[in-house]
Protein backbone atom coordinates (compact mmCIF):
# COMPACT_ATOMS: atom_id res chain seq x y z
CA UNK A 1 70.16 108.83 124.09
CA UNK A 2 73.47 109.79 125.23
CA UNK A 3 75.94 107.40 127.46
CA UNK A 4 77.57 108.12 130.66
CA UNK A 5 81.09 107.65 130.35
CA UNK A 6 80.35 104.40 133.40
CA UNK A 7 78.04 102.91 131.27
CA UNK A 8 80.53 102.81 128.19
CA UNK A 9 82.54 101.62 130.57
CA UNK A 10 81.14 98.66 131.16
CA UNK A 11 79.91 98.03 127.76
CA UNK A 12 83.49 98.06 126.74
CA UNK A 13 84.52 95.96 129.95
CA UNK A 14 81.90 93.29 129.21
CA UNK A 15 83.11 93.19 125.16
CA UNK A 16 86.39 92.53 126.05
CA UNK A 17 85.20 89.71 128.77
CA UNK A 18 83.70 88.10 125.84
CA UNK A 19 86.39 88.64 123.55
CA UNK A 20 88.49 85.44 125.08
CA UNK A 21 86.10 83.04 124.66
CA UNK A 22 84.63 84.18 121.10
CA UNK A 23 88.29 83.46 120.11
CA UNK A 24 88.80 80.41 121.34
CA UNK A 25 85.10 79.27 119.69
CA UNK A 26 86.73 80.49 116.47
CA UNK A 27 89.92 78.63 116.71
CA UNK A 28 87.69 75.22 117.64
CA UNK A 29 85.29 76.14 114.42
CA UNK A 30 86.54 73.57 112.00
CA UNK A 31 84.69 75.80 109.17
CA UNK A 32 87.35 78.53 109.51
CA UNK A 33 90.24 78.83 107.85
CA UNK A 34 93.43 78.50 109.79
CA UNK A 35 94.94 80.86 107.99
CA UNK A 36 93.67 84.27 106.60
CA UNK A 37 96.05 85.93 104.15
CA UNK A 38 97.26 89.59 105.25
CA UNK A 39 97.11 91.92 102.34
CA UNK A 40 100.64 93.50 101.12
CA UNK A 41 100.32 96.83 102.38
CA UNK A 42 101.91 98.16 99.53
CA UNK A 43 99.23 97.35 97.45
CA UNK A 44 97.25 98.73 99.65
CA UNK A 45 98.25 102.05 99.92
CA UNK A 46 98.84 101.68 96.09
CA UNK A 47 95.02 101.31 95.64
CA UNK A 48 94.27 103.91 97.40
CA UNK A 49 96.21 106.33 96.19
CA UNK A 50 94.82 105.35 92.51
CA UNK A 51 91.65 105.65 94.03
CA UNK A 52 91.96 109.02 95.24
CA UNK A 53 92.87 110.17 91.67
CA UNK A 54 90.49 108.70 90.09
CA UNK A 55 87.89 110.44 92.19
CA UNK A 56 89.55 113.61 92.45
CA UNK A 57 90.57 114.61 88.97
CA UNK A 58 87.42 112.62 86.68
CA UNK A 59 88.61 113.38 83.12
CA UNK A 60 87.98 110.74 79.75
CA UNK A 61 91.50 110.85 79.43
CA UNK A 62 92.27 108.44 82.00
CA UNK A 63 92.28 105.43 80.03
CA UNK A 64 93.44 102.27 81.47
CA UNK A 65 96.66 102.91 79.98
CA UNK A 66 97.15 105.87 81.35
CA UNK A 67 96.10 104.95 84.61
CA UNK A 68 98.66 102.24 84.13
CA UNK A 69 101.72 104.56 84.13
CA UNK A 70 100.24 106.85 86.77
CA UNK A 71 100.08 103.69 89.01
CA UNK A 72 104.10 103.33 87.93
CA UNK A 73 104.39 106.97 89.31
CA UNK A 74 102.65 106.83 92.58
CA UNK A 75 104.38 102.83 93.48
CA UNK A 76 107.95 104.93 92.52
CA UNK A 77 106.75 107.67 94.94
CA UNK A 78 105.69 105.21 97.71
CA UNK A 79 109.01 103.28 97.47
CA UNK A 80 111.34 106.69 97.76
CA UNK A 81 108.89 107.67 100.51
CA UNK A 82 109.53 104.44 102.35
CA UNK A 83 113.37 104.92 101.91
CA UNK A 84 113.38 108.49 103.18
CA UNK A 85 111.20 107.29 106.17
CA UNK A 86 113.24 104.19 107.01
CA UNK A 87 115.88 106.44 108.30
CA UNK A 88 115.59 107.28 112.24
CA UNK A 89 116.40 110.79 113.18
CA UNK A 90 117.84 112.41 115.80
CA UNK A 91 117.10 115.23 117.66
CA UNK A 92 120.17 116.88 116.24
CA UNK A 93 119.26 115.82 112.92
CA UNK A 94 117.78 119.54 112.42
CA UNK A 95 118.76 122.16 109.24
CA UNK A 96 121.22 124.26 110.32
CA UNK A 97 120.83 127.77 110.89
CA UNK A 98 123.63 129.63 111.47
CA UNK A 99 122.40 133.19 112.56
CA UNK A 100 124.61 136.22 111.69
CA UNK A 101 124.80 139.91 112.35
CA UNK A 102 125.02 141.63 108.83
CA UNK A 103 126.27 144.79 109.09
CA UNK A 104 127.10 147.36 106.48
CA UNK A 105 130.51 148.05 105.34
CA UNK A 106 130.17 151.63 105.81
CA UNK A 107 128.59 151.46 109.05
C-alpha cells in the first residue's frame, strides 16, 4: 500500500519525537557501554576494497599470501588517494588550455 507523502510525514515527525527520549533511556541504561569504539575508517575502506576483489576476480591463485600483498597495494593506493584529495582546489585550479590558430606557412 503506497504512502502519501503527509503520512510519511508524520511517521518521520513522530520518530524523531521519540528519538530524544529513547536517548536519554539509553544513556540512564547502566547495561550499556559508555563508550562504543568507532572503527578506523581506513580499515574500513581497506576491507572493502579486498572484498570487492575477492568477489570480482574468484581465481585459486589468491592465496592468503597473495591476498596479503594485494592488501599492501590497495592501503598504498588509499593513502596517495587521501593525499591527492587533502588538497582544496580552486576554481582556477583548472588545466590550462591555451587555444591557438594554426595556420599554414604557405597560406
Amino acid at each position: 500500500m503506497p504512502i502519501s507523502r503527509r503520512g510519511f510525514s508524520k511517521s518521520v515527525a513522530a520518530a524523531a519525537a521519540g528519538l530524544p527520549a529513547a536517548v536519554v533511556a539509553l544513556a540512564d541504561d547502566p547495561k550499556s557501554p559508555t563508550e562504543v569504539p568507532k572503527p578506523d575508517p581506513l580499515r574500513v575502506e581497506m576491507a572493502a576494497w579486498m572484498e570487492s576483489i575477492r568477489v570480482r576476480y574468484p581465481d585459486p591463485r589468491m592465496t592468503p599470501e597473495v591476498l596479503t600483498l594485494i592488501a599492501g597495494d590497495v592501503l598504498g593506493d588509499i593513502m596517495h588517494c587521501r593525499r591527492v584529495s587533502s588538497f582544496p582546489l580552486k576554481n582556477s585550479d583548472a588545466p590550462a588550455f591555451a587555444m591557438t590558430v594554426w595556420s599554414s606557412p604557405n597560406a
